[in-house]
C-alpha atoms as a PDB file:
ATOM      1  CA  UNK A   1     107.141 103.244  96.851  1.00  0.00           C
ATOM      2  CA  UNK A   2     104.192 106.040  97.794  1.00  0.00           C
ATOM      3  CA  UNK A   3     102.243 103.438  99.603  1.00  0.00           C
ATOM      4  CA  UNK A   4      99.787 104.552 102.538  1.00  0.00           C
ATOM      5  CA  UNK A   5     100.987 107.155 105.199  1.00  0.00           C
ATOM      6  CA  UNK A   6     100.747 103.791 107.579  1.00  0.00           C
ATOM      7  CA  UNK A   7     103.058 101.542 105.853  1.00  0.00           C
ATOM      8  CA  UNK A   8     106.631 101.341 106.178  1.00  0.00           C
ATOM      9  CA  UNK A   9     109.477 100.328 103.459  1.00  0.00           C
ATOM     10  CA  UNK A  10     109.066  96.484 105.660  1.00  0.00           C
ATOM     11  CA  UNK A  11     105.874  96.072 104.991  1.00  0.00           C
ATOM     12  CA  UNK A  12     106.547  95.788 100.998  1.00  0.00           C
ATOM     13  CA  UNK A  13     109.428  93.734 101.475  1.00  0.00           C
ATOM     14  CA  UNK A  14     107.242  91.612 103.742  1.00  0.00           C
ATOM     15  CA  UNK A  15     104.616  91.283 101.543  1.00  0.00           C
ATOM     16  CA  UNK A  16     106.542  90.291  98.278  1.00  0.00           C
ATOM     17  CA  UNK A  17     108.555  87.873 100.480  1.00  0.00           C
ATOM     18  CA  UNK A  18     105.090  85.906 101.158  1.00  0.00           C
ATOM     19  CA  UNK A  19     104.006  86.824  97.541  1.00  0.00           C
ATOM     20  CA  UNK A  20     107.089  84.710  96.429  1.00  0.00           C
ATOM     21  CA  UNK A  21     107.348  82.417  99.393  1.00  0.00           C
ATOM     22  CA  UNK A  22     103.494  81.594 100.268  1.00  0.00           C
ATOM     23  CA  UNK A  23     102.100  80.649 102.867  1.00  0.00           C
ATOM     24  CA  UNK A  24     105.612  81.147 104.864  1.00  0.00           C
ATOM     25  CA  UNK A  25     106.490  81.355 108.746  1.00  0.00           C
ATOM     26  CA  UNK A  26     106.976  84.823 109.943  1.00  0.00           C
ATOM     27  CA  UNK A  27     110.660  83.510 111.529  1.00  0.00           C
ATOM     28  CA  UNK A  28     111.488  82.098 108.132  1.00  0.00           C
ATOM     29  CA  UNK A  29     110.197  85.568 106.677  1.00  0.00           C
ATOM     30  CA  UNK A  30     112.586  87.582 109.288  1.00  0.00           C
ATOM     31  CA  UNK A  31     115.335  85.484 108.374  1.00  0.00           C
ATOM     32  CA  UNK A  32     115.501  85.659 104.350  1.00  0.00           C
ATOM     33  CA  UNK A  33     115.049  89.251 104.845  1.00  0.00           C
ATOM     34  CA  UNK A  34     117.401  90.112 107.447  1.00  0.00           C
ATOM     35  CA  UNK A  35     115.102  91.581 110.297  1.00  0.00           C
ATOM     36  CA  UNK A  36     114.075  90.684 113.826  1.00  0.00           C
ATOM     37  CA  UNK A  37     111.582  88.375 114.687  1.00  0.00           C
ATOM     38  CA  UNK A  38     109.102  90.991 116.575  1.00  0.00           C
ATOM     39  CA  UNK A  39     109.580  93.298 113.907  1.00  0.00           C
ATOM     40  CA  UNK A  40     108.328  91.263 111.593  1.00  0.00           C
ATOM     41  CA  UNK A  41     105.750  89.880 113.620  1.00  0.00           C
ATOM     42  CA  UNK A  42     104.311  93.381 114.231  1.00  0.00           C
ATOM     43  CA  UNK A  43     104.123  94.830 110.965  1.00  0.00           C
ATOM     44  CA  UNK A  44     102.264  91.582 109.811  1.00  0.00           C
ATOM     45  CA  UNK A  45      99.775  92.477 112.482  1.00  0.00           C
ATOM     46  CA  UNK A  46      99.823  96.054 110.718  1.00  0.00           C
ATOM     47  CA  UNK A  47      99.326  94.556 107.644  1.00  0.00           C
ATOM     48  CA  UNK A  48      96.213  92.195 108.517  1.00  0.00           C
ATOM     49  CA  UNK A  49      94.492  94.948 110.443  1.00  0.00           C
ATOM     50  CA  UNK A  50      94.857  96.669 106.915  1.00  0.00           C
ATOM     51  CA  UNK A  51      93.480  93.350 105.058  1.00  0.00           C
ATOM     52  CA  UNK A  52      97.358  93.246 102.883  1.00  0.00           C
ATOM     53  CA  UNK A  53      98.307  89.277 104.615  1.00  0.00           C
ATOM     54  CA  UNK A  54      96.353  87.138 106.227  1.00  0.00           C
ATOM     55  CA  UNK A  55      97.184  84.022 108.902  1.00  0.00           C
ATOM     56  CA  UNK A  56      96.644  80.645 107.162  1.00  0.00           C
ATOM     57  CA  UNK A  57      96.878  78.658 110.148  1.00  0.00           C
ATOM     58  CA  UNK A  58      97.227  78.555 113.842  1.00  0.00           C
ATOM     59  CA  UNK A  59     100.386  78.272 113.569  1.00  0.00           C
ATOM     60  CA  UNK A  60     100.957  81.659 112.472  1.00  0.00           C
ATOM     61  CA  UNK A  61     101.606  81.180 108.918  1.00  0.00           C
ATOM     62  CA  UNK A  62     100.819  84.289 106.222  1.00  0.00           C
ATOM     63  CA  UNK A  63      99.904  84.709 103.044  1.00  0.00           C
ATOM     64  CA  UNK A  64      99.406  87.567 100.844  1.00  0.00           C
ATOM     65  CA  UNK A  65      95.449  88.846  99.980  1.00  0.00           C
ATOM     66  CA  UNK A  66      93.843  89.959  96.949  1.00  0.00           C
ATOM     67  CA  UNK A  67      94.512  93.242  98.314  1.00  0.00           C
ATOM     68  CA  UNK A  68      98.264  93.104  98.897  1.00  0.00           C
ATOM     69  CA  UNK A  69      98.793  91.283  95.553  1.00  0.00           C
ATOM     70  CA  UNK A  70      97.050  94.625  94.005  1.00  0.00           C
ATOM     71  CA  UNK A  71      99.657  97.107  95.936  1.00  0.00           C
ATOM     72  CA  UNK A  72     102.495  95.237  94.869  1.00  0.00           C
ATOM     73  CA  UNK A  73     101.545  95.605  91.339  1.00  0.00           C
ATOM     74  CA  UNK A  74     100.658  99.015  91.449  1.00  0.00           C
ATOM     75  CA  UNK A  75     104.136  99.667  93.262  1.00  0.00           C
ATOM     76  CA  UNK A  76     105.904  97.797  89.911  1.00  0.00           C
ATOM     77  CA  UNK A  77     103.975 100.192  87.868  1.00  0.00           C
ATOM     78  CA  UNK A  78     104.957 103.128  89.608  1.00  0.00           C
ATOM     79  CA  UNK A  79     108.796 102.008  89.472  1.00  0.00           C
ATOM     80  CA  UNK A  80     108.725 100.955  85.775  1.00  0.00           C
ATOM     81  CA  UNK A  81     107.123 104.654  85.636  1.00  0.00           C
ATOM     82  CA  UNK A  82     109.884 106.278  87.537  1.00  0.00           C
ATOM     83  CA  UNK A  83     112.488 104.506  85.795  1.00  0.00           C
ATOM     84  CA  UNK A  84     111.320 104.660  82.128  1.00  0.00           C
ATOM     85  CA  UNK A  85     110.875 109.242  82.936  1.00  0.00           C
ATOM     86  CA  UNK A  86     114.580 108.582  84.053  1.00  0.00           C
ATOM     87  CA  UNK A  87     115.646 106.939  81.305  1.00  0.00           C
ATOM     88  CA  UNK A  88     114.524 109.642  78.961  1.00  0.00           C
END
């Protein structure tokens, strides 16, 4: 993934864990994907300051935006990329 010099390889695992799993708890989140709570709690905060997830409730539940449904498809389009100039 060449995402933004501000994201980190988390950040696309977090945000295609709530793509699949939406709206989800961020210690439900942390769990399926094997990371600490606070992690995962601050790189959501990274990812809302950058408009990718967004809370649902006050209860601290996230959900993917418009915008970080449009990064995770362009990531799948530059991995079917990579791997079909592999393949070759």
């Amino acid at each position: 993934m060449s995402g933004p010099n501000w994201m980190r390889s988390a950040d696309e695992r977090i945000l295609r864990q709530l793509q699949e799993e939406r709206p989800d708890y961020l210690a439900l989140v942390a769990n399926r994907l094997g990371m600490h709570l606070r992690y995962v709690e601050r790189r959501c905060a990274v990812l809302v300051d950058h408009g990718m997830v967004e809370p649902v409730s006050g209860e601290v539940v996230y959900r993917t935006t418009e915008r970080g449904e449009r990064f995770l498809e362009e990531a799948e389009l530059e991995t079917e990329t990579a791997d079909t100039a592999t393949s070759d």
